[in-house]
PDB file of N, CA and C in Angstrom:
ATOM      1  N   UNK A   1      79.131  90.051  83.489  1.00  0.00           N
ATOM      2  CA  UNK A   1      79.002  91.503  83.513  1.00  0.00           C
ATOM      3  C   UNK A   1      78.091  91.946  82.375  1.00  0.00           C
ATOM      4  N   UNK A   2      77.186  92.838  82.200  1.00  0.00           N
ATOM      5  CA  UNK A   2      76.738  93.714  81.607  1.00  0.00           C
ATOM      6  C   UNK A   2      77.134  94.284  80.628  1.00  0.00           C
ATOM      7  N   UNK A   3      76.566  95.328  79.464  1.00  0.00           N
ATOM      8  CA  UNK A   3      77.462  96.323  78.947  1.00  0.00           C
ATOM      9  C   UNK A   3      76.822  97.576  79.804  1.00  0.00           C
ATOM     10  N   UNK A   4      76.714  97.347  80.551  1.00  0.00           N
ATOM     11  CA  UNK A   4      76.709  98.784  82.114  1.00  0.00           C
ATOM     12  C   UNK A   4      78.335  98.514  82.591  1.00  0.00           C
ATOM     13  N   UNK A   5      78.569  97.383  83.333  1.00  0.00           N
ATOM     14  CA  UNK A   5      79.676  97.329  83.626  1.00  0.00           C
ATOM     15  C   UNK A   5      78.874  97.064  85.421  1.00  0.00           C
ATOM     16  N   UNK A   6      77.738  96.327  85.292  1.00  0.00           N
ATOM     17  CA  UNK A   6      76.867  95.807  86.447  1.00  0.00           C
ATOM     18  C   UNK A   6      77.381  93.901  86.326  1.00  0.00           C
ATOM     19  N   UNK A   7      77.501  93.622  87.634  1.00  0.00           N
ATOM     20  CA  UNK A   7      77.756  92.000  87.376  1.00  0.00           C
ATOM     21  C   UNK A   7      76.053  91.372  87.877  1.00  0.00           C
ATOM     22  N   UNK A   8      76.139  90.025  87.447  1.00  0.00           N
ATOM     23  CA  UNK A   8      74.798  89.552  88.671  1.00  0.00           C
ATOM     24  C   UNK A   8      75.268  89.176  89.473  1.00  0.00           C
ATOM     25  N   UNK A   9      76.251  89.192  90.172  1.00  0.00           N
ATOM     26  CA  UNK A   9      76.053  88.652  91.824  1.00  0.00           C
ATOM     27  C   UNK A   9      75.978  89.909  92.481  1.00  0.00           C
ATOM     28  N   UNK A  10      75.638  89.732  94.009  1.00  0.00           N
ATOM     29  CA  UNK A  10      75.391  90.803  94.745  1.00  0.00           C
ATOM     30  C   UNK A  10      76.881  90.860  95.230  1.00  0.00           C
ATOM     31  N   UNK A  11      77.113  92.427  95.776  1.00  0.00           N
ATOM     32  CA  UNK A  11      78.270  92.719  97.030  1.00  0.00           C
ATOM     33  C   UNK A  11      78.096  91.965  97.927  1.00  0.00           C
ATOM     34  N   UNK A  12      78.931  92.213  98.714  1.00  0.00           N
ATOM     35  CA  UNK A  12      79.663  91.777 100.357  1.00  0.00           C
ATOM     36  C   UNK A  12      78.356  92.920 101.068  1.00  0.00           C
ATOM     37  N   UNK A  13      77.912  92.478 102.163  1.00  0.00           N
ATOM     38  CA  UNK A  13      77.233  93.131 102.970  1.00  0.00           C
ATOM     39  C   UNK A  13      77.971  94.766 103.578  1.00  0.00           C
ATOM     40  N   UNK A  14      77.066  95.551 103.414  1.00  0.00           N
ATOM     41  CA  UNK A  14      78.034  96.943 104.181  1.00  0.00           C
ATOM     42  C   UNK A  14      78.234  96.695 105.249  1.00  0.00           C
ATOM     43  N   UNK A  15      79.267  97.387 105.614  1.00  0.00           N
ATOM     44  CA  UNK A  15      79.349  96.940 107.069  1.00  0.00           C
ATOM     45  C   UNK A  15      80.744  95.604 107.120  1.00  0.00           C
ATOM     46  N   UNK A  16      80.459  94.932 106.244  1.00  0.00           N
ATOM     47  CA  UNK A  16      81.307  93.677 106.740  1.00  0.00           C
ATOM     48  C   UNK A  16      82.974  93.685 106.697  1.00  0.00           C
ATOM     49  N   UNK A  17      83.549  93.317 107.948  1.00  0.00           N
ATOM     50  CA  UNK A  17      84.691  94.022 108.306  1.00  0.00           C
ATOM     51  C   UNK A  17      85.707  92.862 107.106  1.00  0.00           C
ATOM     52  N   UNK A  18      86.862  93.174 106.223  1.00  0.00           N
ATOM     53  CA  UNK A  18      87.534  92.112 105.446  1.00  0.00           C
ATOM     54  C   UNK A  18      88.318  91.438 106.546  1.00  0.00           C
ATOM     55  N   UNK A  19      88.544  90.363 105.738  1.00  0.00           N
ATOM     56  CA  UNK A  19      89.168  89.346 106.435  1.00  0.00           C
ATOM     57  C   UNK A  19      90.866  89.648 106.615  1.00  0.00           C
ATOM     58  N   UNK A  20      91.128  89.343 107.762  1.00  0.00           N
ATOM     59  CA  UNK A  20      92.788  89.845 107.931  1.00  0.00           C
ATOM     60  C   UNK A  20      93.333  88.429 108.395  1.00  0.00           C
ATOM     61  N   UNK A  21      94.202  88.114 106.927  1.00  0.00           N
ATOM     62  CA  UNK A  21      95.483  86.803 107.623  1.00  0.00           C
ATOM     63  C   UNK A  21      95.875  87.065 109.075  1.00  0.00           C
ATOM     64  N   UNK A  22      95.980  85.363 109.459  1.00  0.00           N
ATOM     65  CA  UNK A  22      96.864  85.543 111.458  1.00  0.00           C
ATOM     66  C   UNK A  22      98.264  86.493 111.353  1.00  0.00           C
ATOM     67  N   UNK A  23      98.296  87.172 112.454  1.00  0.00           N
ATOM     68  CA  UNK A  23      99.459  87.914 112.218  1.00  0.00           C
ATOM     69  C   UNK A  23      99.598  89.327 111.479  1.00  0.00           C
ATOM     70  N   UNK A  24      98.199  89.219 111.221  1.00  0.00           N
ATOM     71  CA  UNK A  24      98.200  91.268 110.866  1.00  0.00           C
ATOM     72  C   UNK A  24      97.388  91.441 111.613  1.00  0.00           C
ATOM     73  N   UNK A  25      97.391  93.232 111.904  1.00  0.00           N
ATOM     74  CA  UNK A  25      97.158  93.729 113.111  1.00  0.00           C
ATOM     75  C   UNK A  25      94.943  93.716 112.398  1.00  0.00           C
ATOM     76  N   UNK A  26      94.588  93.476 113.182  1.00  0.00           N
ATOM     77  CA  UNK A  26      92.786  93.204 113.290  1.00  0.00           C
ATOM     78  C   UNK A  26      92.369  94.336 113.094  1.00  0.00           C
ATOM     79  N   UNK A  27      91.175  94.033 113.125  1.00  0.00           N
ATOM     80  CA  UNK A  27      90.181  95.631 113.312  1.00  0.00           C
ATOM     81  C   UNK A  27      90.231  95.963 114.926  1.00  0.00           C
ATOM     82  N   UNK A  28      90.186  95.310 115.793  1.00  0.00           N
ATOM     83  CA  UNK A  28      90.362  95.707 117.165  1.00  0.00           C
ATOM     84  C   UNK A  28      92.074  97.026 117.335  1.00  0.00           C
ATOM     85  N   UNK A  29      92.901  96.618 116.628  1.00  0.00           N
ATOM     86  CA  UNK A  29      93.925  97.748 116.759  1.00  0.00           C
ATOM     87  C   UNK A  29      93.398  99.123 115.695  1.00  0.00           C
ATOM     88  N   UNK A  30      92.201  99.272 115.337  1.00  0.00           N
ATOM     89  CA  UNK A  30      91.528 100.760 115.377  1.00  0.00           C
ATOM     90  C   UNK A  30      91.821 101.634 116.088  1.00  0.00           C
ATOM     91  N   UNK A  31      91.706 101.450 117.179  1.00  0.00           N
ATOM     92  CA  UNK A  31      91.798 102.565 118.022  1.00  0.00           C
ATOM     93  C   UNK A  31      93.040 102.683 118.496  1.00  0.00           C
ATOM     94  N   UNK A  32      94.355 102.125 117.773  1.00  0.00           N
ATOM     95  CA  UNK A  32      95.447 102.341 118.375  1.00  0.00           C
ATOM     96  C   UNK A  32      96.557 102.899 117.171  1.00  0.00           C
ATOM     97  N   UNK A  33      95.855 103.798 116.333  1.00  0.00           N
ATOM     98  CA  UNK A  33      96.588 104.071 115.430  1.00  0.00           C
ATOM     99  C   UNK A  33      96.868 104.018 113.952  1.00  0.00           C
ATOM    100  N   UNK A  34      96.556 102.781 113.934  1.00  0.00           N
ATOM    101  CA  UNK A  34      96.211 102.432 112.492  1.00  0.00           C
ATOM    102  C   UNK A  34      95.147 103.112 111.723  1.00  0.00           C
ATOM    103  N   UNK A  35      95.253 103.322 110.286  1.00  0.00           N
ATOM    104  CA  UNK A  35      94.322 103.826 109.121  1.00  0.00           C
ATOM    105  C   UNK A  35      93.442 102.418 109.120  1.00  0.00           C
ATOM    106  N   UNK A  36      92.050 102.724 109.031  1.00  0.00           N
ATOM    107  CA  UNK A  36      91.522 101.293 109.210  1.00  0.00           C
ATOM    108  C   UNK A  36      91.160 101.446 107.426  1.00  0.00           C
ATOM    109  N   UNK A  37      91.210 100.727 106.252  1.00  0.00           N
ATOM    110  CA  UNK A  37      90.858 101.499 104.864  1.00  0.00           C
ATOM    111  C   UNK A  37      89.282 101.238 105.001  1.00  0.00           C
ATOM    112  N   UNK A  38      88.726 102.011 104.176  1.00  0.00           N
ATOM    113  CA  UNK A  38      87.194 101.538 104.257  1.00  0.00           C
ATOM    114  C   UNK A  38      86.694 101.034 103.492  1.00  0.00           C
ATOM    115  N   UNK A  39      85.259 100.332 103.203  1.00  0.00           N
ATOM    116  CA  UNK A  39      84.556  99.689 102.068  1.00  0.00           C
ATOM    117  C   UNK A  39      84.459 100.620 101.197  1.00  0.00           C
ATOM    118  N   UNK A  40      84.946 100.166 100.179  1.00  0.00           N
ATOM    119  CA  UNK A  40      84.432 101.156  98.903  1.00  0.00           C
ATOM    120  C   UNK A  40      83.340 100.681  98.661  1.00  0.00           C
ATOM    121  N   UNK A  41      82.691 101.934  98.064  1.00  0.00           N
ATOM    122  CA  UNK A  41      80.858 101.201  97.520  1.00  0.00           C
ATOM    123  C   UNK A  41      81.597 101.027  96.173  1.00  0.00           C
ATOM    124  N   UNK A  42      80.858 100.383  95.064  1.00  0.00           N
ATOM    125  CA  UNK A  42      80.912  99.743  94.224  1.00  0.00           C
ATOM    126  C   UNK A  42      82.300  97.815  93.724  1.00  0.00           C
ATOM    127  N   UNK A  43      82.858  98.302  95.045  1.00  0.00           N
ATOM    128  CA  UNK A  43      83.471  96.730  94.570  1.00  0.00           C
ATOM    129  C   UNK A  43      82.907  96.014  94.963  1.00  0.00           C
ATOM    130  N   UNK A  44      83.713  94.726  94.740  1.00  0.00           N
ATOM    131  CA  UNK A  44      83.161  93.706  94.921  1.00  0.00           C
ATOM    132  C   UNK A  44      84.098  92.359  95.426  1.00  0.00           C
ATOM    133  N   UNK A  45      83.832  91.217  94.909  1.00  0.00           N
ATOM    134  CA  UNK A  45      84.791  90.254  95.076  1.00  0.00           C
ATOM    135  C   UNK A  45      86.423  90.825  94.680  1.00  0.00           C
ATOM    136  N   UNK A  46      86.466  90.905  93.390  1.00  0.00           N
ATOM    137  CA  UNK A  46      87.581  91.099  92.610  1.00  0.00           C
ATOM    138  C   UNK A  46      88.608  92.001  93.905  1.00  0.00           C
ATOM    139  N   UNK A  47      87.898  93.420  93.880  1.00  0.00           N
ATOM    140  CA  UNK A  47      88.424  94.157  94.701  1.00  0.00           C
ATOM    141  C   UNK A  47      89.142  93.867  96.240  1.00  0.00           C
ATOM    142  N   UNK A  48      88.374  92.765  96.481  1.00  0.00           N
ATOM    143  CA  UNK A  48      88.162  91.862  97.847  1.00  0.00           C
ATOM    144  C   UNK A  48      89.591  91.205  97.542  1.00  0.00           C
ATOM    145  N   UNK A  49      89.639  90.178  96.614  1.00  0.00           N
ATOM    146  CA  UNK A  49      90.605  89.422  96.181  1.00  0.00           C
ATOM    147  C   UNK A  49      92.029  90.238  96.283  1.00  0.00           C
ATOM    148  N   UNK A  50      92.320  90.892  95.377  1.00  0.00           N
ATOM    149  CA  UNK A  50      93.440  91.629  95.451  1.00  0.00           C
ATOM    150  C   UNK A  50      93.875  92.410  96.841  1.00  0.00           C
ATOM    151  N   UNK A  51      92.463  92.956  97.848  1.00  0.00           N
ATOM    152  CA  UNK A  51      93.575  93.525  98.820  1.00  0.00           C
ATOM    153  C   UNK A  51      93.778  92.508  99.589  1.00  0.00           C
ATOM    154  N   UNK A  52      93.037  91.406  99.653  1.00  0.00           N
ATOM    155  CA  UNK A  52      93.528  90.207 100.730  1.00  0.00           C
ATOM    156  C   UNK A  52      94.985  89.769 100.263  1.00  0.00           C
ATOM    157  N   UNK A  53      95.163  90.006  99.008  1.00  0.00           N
ATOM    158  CA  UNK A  53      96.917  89.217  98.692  1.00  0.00           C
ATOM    159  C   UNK A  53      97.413  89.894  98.939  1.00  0.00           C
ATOM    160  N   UNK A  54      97.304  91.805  99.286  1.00  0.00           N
ATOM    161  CA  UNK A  54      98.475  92.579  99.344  1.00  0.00           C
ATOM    162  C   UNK A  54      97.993  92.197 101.140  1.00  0.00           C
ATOM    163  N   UNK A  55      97.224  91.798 101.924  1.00  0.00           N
ATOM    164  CA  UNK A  55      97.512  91.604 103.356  1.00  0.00           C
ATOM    165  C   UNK A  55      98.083  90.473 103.463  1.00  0.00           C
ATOM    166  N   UNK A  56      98.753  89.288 102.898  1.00  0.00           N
ATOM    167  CA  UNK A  56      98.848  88.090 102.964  1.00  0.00           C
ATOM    168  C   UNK A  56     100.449  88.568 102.583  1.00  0.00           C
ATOM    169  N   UNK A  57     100.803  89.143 101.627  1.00  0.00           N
ATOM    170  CA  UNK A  57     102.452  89.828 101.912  1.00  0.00           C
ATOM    171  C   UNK A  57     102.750  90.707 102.178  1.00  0.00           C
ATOM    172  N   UNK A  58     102.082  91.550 103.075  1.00  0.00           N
ATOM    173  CA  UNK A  58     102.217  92.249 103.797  1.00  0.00           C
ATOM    174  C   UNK A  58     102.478  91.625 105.344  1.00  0.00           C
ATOM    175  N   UNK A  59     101.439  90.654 105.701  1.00  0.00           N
ATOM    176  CA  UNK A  59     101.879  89.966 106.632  1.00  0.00           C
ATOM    177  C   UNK A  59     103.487  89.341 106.887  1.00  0.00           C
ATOM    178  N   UNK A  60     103.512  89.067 105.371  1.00  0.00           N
ATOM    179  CA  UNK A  60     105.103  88.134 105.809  1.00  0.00           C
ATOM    180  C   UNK A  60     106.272  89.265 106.045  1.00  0.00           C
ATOM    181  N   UNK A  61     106.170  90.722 105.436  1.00  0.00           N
ATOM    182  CA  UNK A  61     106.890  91.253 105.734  1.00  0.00           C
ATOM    183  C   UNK A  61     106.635  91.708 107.253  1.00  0.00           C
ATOM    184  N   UNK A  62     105.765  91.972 107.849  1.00  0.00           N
ATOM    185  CA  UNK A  62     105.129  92.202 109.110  1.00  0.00           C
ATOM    186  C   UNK A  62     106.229  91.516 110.342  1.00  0.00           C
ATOM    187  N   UNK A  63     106.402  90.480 110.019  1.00  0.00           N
ATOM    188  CA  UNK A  63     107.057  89.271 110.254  1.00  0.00           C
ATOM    189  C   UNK A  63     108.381  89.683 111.398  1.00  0.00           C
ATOM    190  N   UNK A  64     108.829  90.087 110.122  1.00  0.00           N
ATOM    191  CA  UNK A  64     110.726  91.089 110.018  1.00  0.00           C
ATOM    192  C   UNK A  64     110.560  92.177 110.083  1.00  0.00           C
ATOM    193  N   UNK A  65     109.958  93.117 109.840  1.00  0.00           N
ATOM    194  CA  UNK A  65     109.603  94.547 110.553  1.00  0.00           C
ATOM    195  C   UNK A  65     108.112  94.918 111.349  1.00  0.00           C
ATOM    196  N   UNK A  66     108.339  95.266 112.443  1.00  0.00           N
ATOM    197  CA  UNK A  66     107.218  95.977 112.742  1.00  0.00           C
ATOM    198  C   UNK A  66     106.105  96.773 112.151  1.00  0.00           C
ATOM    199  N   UNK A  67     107.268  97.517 111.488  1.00  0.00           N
ATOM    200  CA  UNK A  67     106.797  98.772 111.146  1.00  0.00           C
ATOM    201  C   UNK A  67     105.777  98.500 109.723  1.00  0.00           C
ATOM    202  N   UNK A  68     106.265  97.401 109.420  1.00  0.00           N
ATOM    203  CA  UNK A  68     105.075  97.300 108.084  1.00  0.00           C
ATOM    204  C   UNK A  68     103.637  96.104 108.807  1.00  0.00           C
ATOM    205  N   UNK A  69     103.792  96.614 110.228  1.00  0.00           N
ATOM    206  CA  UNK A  69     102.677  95.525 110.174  1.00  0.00           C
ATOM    207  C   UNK A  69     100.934  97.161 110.371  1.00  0.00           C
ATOM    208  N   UNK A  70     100.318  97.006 108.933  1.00  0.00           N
ATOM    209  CA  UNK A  70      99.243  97.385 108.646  1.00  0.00           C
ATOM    210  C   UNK A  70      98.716  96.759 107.789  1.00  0.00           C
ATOM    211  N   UNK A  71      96.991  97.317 107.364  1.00  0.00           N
ATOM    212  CA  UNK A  71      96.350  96.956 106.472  1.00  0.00           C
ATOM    213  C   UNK A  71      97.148  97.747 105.275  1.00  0.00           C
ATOM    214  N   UNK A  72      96.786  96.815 104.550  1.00  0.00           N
ATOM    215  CA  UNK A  72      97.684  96.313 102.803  1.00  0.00           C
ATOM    216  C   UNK A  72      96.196  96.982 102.172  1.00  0.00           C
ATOM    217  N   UNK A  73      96.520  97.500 100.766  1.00  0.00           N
ATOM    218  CA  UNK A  73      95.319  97.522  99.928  1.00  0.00           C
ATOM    219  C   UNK A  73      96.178  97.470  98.427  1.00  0.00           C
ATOM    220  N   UNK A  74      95.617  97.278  97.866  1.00  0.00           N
ATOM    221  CA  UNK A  74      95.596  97.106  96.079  1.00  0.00           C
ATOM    222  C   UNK A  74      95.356  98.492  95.375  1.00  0.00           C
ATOM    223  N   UNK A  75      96.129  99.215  94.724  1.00  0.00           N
ATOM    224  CA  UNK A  75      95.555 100.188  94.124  1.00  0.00           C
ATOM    225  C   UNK A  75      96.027 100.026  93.032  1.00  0.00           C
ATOM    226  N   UNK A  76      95.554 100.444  91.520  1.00  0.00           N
ATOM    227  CA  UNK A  76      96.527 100.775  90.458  1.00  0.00           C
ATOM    228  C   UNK A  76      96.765 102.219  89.823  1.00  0.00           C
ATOM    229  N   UNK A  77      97.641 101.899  89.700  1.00  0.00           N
ATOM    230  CA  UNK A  77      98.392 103.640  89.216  1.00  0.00           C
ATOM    231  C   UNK A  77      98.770 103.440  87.685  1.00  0.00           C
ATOM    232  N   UNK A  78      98.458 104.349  86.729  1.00  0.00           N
ATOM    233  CA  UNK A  78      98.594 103.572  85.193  1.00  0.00           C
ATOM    234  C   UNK A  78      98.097 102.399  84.909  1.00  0.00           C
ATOM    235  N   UNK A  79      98.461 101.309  84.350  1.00  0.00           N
ATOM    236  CA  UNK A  79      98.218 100.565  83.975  1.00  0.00           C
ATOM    237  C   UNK A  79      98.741  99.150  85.072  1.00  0.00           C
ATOM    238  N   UNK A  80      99.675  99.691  86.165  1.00  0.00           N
ATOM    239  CA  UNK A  80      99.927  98.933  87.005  1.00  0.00           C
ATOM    240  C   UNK A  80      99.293  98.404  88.373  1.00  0.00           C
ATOM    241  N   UNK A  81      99.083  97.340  88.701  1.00  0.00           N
ATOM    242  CA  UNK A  81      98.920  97.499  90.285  1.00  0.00           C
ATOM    243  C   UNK A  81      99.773  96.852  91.019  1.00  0.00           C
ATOM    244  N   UNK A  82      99.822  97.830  92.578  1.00  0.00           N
ATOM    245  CA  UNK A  82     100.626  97.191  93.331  1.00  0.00           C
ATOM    246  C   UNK A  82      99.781  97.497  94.794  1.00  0.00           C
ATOM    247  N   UNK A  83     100.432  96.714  95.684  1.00  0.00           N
ATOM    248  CA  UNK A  83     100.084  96.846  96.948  1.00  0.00           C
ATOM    249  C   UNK A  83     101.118  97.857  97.539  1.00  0.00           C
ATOM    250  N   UNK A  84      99.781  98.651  98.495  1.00  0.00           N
ATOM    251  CA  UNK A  84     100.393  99.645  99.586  1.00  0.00           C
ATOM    252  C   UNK A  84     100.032  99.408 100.949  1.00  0.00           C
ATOM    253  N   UNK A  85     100.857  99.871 101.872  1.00  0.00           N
ATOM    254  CA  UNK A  85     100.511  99.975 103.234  1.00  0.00           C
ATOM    255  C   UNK A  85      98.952 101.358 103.336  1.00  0.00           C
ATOM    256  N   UNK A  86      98.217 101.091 103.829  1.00  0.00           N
ATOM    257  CA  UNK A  86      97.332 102.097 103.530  1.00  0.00           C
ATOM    258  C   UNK A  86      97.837 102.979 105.055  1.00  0.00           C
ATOM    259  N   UNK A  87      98.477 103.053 105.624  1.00  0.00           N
ATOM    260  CA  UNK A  87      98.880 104.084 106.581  1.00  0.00           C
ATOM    261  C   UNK A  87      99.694 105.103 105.702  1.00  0.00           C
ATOM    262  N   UNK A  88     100.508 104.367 104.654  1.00  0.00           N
ATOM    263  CA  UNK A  88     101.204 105.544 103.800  1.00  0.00           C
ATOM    264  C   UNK A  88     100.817 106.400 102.887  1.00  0.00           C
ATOM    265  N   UNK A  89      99.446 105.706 102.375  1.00  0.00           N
ATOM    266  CA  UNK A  89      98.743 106.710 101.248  1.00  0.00           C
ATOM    267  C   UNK A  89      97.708 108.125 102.028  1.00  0.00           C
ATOM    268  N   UNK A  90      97.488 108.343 100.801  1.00  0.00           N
ATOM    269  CA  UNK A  90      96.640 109.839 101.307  1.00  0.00           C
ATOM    270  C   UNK A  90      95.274 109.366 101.003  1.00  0.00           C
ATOM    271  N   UNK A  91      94.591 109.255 102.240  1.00  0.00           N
ATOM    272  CA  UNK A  91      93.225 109.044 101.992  1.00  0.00           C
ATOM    273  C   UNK A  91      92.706 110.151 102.201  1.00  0.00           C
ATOM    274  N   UNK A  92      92.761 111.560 101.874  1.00  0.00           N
ATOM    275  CA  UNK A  92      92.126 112.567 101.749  1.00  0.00           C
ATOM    276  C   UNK A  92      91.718 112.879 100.011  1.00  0.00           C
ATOM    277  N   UNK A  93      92.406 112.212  99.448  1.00  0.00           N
ATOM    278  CA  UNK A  93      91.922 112.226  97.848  1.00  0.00           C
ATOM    279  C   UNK A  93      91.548 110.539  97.647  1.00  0.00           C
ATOM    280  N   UNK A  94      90.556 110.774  96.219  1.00  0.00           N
ATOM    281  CA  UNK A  94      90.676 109.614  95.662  1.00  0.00           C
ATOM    282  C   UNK A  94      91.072 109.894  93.992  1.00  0.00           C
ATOM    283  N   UNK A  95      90.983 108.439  93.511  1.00  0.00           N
ATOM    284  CA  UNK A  95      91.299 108.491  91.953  1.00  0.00           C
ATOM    285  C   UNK A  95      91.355 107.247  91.875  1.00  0.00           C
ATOM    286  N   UNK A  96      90.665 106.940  90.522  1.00  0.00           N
ATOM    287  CA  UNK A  96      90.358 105.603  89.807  1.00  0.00           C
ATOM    288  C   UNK A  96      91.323 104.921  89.936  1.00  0.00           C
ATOM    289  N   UNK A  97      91.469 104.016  91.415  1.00  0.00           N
ATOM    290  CA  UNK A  97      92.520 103.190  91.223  1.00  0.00           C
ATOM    291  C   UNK A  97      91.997 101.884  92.019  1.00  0.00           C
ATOM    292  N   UNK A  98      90.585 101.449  91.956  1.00  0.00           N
ATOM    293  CA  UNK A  98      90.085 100.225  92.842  1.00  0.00           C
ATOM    294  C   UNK A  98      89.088 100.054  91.151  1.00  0.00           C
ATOM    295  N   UNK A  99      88.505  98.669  91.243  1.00  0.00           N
ATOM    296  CA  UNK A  99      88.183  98.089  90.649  1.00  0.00           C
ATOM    297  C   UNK A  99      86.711  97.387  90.672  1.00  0.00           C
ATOM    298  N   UNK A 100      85.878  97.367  90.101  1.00  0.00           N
ATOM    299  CA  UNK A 100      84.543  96.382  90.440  1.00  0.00           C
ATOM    300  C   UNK A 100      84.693  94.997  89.597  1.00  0.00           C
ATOM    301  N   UNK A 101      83.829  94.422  90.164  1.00  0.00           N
ATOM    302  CA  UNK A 101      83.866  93.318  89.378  1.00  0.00           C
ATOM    303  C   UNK A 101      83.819  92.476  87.938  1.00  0.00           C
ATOM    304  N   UNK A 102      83.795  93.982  87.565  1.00  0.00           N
ATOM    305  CA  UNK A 102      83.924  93.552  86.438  1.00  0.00           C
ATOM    306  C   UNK A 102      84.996  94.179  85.275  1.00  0.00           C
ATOM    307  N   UNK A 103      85.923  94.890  85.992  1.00  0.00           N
ATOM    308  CA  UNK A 103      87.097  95.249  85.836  1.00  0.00           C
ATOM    309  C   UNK A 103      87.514  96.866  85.305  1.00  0.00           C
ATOM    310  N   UNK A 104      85.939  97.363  85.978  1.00  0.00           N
ATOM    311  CA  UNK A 104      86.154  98.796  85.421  1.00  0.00           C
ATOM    312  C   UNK A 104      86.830  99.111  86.474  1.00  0.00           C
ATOM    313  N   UNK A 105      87.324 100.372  86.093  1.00  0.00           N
ATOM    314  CA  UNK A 105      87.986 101.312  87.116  1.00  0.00           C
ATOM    315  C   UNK A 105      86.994 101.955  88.177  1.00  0.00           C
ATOM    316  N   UNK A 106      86.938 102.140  89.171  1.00  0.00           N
ATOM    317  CA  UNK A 106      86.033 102.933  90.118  1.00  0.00           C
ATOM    318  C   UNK A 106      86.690 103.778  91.271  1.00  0.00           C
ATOM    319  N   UNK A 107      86.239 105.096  91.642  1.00  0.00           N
ATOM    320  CA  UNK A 107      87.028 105.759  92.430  1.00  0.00           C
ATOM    321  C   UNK A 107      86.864 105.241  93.870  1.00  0.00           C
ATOM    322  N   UNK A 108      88.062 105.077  94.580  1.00  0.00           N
ATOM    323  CA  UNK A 108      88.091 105.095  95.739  1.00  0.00           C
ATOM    324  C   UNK A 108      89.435 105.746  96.438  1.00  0.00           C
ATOM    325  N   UNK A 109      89.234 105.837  97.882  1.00  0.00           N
ATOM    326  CA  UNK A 109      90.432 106.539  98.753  1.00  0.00           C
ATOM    327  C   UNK A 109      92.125 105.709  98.915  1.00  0.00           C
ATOM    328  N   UNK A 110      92.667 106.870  98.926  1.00  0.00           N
ATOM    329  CA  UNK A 110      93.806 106.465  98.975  1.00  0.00           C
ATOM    330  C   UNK A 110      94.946 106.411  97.932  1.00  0.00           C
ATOM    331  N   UNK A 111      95.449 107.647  97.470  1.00  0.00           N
ATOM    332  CA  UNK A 111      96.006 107.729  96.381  1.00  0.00           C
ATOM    333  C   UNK A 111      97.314 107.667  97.182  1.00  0.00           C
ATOM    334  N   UNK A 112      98.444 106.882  96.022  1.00  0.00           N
ATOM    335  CA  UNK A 112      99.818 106.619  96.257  1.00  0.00           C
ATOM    336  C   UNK A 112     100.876 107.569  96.317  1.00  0.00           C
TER     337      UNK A 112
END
């Protein structure tokens, strides 16, 4: 990283849909209800990393309830992070709670 808070590797291509563990609902169940979350501009891997683990236990709870089977995302609130169902947050606001790669804070949707 920089003292910008710029890394040298490049992003993930726009556009490119994240990867969803077997057993959570795809990007094809879009159109059936689900909050699909979107690319934030400025993350990166890091950002990548963390919501794939909140879909990876999210999946297992998926499992045993229905009702938690959605896309998972990573947000932090204070100094904490945790994973949310992104059907439950409010993606009509944002607030510094996603991350770039290099561990600044950056705004994106979906406050808890």
């Amino acid at each position: 990283c920089t003292q910008q808070g710029e890394t040298g590797s490049e992003a993930p291509a726009p556009g490119r849909e994240p990867e969803v563990p077997a057993g959570v609902p795809g990007t094809e169940t879009a159109g059936k209800g689900l909050k699909v979350p979107p690319r934030v501009p400025g993350t990166g891997h890091l950002q990548h990393v963390l919501d794939s683990q909140c879909m990876v236990e999210v999946a297992k709870l998926c499992i045993a309830d229905e009702s938690k089977c959605d896309y998972a995302v990573a947000r932090r609130v204070g100094s904490r992070w945790d994973c949310y169902l992104y059907g439950a947050l409010d993606d009509s606001h944002s607030t510094d709670a996603c991350t770039d790669d290099c561990g600044n804070a950056i705004t994106c949707p979906g406050v808890p």
